[in-house]
N, C-alpha and C. Protein backbone atom coordinates (compact mmCIF):
# COMPACT_ATOMS: atom_id res chain seq x y z
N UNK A 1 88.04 75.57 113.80
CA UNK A 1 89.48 75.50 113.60
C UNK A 1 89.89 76.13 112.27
N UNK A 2 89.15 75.80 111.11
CA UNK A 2 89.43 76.53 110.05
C UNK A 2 89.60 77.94 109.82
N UNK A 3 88.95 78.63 110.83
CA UNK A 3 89.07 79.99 110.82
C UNK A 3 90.41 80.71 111.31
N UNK A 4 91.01 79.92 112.53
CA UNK A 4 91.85 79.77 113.02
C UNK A 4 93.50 79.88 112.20
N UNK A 5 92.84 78.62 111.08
CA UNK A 5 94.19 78.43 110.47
C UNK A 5 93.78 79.41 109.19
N UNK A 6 92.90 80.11 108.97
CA UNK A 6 92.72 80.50 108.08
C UNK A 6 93.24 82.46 108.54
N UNK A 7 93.02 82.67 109.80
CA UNK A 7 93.94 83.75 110.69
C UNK A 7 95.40 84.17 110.18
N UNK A 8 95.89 82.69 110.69
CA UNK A 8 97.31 82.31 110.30
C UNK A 8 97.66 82.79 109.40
N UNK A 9 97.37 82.27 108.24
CA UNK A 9 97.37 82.43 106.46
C UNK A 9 97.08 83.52 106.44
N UNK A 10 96.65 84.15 106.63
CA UNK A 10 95.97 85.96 106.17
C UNK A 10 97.51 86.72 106.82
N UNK A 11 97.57 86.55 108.11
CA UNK A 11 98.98 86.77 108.80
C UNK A 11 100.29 86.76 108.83
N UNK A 12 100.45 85.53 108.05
CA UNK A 12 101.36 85.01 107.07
C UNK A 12 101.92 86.19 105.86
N UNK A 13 100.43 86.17 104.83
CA UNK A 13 100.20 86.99 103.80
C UNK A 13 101.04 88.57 104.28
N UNK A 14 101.06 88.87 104.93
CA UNK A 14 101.43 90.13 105.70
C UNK A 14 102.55 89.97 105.67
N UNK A 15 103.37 88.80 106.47
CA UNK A 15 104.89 89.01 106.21
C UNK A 15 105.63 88.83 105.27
N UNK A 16 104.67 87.72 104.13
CA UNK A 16 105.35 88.03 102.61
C UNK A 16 105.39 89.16 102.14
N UNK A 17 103.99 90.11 101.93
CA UNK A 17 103.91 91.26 101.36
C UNK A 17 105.08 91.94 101.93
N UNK A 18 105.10 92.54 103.25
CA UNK A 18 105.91 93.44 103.35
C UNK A 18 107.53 92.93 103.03
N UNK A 19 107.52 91.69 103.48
CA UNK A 19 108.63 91.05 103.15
C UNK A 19 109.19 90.88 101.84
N UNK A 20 108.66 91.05 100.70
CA UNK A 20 108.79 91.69 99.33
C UNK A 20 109.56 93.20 99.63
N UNK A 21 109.73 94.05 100.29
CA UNK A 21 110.04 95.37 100.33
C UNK A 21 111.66 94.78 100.59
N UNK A 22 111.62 94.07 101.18
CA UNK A 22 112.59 93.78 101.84
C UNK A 22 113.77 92.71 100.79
N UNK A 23 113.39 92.22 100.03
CA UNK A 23 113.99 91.31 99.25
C UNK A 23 114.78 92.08 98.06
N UNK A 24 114.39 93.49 97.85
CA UNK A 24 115.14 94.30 96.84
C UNK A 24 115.21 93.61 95.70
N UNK A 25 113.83 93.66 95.43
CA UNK A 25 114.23 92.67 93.50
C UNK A 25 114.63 91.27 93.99
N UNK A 26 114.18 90.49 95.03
CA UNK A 26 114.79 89.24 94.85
C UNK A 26 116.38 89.13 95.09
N UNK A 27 116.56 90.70 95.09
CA UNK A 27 118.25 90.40 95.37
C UNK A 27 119.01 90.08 96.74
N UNK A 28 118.29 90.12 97.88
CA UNK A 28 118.98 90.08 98.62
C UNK A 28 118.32 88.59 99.50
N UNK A 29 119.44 87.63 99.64
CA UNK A 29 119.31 86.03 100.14
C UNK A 29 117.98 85.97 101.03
N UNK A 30 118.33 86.44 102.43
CA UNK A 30 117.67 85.99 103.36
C UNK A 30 116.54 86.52 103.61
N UNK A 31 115.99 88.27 103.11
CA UNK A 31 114.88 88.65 103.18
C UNK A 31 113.93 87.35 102.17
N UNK A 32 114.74 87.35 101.06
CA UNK A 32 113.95 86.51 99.85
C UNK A 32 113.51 85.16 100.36
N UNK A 33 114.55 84.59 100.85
CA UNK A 33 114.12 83.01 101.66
C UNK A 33 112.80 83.16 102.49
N UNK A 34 112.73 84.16 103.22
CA UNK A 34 112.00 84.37 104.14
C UNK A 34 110.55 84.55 103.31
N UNK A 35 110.62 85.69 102.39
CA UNK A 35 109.43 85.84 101.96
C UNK A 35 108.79 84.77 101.44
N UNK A 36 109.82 83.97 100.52
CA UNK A 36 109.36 82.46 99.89
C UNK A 36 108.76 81.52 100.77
N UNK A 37 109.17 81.48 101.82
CA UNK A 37 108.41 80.57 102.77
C UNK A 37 107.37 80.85 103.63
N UNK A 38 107.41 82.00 103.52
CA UNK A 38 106.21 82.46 104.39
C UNK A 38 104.94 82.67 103.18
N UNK A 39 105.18 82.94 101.96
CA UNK A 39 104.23 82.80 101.27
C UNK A 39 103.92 81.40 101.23
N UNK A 40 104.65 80.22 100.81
CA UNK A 40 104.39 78.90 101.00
C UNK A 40 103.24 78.21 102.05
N UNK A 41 103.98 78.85 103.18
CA UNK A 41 103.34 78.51 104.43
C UNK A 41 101.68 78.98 104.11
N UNK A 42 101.70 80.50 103.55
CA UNK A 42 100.22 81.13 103.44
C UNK A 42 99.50 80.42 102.55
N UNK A 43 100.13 80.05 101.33
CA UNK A 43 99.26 79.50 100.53
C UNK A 43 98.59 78.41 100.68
N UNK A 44 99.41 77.40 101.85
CA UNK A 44 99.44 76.22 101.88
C UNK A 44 98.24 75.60 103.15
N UNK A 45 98.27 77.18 104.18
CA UNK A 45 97.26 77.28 105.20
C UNK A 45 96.17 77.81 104.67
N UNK A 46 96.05 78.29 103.47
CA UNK A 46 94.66 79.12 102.70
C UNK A 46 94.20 77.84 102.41
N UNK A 47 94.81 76.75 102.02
CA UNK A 47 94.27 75.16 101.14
C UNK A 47 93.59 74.25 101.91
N UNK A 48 94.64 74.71 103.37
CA UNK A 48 94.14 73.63 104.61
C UNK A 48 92.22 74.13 104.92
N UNK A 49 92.32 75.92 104.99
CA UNK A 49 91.24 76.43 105.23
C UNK A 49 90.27 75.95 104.54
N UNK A 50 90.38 76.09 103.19
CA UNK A 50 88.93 75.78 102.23
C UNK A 50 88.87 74.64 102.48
N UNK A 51 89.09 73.94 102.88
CA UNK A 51 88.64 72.25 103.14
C UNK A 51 87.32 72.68 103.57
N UNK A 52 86.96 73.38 104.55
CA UNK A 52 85.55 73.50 105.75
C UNK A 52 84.83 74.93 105.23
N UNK A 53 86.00 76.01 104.29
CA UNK A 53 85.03 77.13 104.28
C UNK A 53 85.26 77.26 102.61
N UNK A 54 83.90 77.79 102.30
CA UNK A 54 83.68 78.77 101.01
C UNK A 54 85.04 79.12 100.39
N UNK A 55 84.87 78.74 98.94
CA UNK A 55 85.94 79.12 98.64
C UNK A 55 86.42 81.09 98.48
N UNK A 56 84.93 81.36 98.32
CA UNK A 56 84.96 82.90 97.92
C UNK A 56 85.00 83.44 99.04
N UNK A 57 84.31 82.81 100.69
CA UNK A 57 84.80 83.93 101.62
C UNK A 57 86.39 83.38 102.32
N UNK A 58 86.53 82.51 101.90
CA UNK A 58 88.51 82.45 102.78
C UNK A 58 88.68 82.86 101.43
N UNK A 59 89.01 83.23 100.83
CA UNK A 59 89.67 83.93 99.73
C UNK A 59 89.45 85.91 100.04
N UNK A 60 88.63 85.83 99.87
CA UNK A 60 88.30 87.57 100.49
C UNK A 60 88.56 87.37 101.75
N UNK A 61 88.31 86.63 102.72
CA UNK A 61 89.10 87.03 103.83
C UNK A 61 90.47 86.93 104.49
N UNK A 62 91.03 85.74 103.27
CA UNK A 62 92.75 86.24 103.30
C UNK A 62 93.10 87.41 102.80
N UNK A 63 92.41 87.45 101.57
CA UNK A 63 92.88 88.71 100.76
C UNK A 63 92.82 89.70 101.93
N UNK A 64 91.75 90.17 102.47
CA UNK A 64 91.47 91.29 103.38
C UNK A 64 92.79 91.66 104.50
N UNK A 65 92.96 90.36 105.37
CA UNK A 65 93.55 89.99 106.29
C UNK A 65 95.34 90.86 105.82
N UNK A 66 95.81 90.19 104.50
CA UNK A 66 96.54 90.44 104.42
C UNK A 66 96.69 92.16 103.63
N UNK A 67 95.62 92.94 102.89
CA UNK A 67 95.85 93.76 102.65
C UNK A 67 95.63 94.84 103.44
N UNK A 68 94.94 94.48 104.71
CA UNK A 68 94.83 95.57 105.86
C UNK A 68 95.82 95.48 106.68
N UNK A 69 96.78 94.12 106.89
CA UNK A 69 97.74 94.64 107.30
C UNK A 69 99.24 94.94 106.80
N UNK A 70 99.22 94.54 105.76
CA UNK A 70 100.55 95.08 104.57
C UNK A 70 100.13 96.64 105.10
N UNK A 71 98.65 97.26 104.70
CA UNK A 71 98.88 98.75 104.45
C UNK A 71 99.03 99.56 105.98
N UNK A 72 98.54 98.59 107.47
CA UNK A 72 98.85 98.87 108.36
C UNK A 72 100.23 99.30 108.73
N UNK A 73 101.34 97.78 108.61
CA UNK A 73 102.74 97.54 108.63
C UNK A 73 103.43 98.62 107.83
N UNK A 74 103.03 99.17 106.72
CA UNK A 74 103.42 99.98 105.81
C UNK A 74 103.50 101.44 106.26
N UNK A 75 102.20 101.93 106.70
CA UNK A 75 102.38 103.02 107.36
C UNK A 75 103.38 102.84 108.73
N UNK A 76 103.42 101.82 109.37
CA UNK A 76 104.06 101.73 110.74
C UNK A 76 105.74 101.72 110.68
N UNK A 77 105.81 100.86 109.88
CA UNK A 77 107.31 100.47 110.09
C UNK A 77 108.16 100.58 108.55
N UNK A 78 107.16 101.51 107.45
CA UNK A 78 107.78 101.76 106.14
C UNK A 78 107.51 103.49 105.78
N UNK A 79 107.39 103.93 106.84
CA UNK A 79 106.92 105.46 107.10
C UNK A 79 106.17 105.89 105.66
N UNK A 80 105.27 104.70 104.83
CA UNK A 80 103.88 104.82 104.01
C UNK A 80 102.88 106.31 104.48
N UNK A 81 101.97 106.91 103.85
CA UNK A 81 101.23 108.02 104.25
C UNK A 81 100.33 107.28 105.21
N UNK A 82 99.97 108.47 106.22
CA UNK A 82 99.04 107.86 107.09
C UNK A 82 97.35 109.04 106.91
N UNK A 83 96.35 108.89 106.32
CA UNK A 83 95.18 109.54 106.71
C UNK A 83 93.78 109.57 107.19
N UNK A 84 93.32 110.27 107.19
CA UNK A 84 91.89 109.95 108.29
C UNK A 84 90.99 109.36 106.94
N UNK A 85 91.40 109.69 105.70
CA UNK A 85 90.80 108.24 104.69
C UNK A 85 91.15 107.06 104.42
N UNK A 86 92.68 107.11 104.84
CA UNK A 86 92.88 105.77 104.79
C UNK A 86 92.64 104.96 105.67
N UNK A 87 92.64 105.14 106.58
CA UNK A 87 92.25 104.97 107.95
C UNK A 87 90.91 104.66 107.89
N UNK A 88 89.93 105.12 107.66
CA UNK A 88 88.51 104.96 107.54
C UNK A 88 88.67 103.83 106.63
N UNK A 89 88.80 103.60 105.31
CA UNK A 89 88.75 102.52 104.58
C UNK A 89 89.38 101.81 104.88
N UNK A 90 90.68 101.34 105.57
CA UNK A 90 90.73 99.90 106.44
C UNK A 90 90.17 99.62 107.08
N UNK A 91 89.22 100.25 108.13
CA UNK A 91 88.27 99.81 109.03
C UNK A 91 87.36 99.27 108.35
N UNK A 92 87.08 99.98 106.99
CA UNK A 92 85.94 99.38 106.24
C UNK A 92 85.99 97.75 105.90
N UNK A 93 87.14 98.06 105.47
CA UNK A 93 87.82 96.62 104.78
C UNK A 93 87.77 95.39 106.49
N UNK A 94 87.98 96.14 107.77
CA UNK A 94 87.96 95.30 108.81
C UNK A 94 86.75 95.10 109.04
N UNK A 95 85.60 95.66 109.19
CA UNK A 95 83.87 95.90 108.76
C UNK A 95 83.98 94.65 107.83
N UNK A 96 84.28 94.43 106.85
CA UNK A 96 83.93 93.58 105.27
C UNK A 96 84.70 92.10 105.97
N UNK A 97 85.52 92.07 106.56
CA UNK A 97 86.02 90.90 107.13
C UNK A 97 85.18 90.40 108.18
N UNK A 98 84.83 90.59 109.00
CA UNK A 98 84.21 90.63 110.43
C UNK A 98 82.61 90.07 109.73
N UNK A 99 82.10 90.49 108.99
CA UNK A 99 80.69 90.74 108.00
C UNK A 99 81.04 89.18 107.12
N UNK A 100 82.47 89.08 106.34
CA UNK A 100 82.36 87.90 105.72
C UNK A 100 82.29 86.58 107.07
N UNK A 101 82.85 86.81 108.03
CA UNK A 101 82.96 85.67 108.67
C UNK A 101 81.69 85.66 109.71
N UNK A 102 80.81 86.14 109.81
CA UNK A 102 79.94 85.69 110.68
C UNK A 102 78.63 85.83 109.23
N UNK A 103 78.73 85.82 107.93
CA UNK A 103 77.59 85.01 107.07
C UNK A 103 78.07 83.67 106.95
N UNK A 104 78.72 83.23 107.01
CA UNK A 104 78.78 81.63 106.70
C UNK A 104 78.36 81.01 107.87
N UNK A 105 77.06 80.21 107.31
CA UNK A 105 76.49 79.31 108.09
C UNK A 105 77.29 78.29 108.64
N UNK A 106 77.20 77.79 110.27
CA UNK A 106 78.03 76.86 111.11
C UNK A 106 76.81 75.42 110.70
N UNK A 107 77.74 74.56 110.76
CA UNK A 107 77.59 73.50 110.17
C UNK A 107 76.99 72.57 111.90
């Protein structure tokens, strides 16, 4: 289950990040509400996670979660550069996720 909610939270992380683009400096109400709570929500499902996992791999694997898909979302829907290196090194980074979650020993 922890992995689960620990999904969430990484997922989460994604709609704050990009949701920062969107808040213009904090200036604008409802993007900002939004981002505030959805970071809340992330931080708050990253806390639920480490109860059962490592603190260093749910930490790299939120981090991951959410920086492969900020830079996904970014190219998609923030017309961000798209290349066959960047591209390769998110997979890497999806490689490094996939790799953190099947070393932790099941209990």
């Amino acid at each position: 289950m922890s992995w689960w909610i620990l999904l969430l939270a990484g997922s989460l992380e994604v709609v704050w990040a990009v949701g920062l683009k969107y808040t213009h400096g904090f200036t604008k109400p409802w993007p900002t509400a939004l981002t505030l709570v959805t970071l809340a929500a992330s931080m708050y499902l990253l806390s639920m996670a480490t109860k059962e996992l490592p603190i260093g791999t749910a930490y790299a694997v939120w981090v991951g979660i959410g920086a492969a898909g900020t830079a996904l979302l970014g190219m998609t829907l923030l017309n961000e550069p798209v290349s066959l290196w960047r591209l390769f090194f998110l997979a890497l980074l999806a490689v490094s996720i996939v790799g953190l979650k099947f070393s932790v020993p099941t209990a």
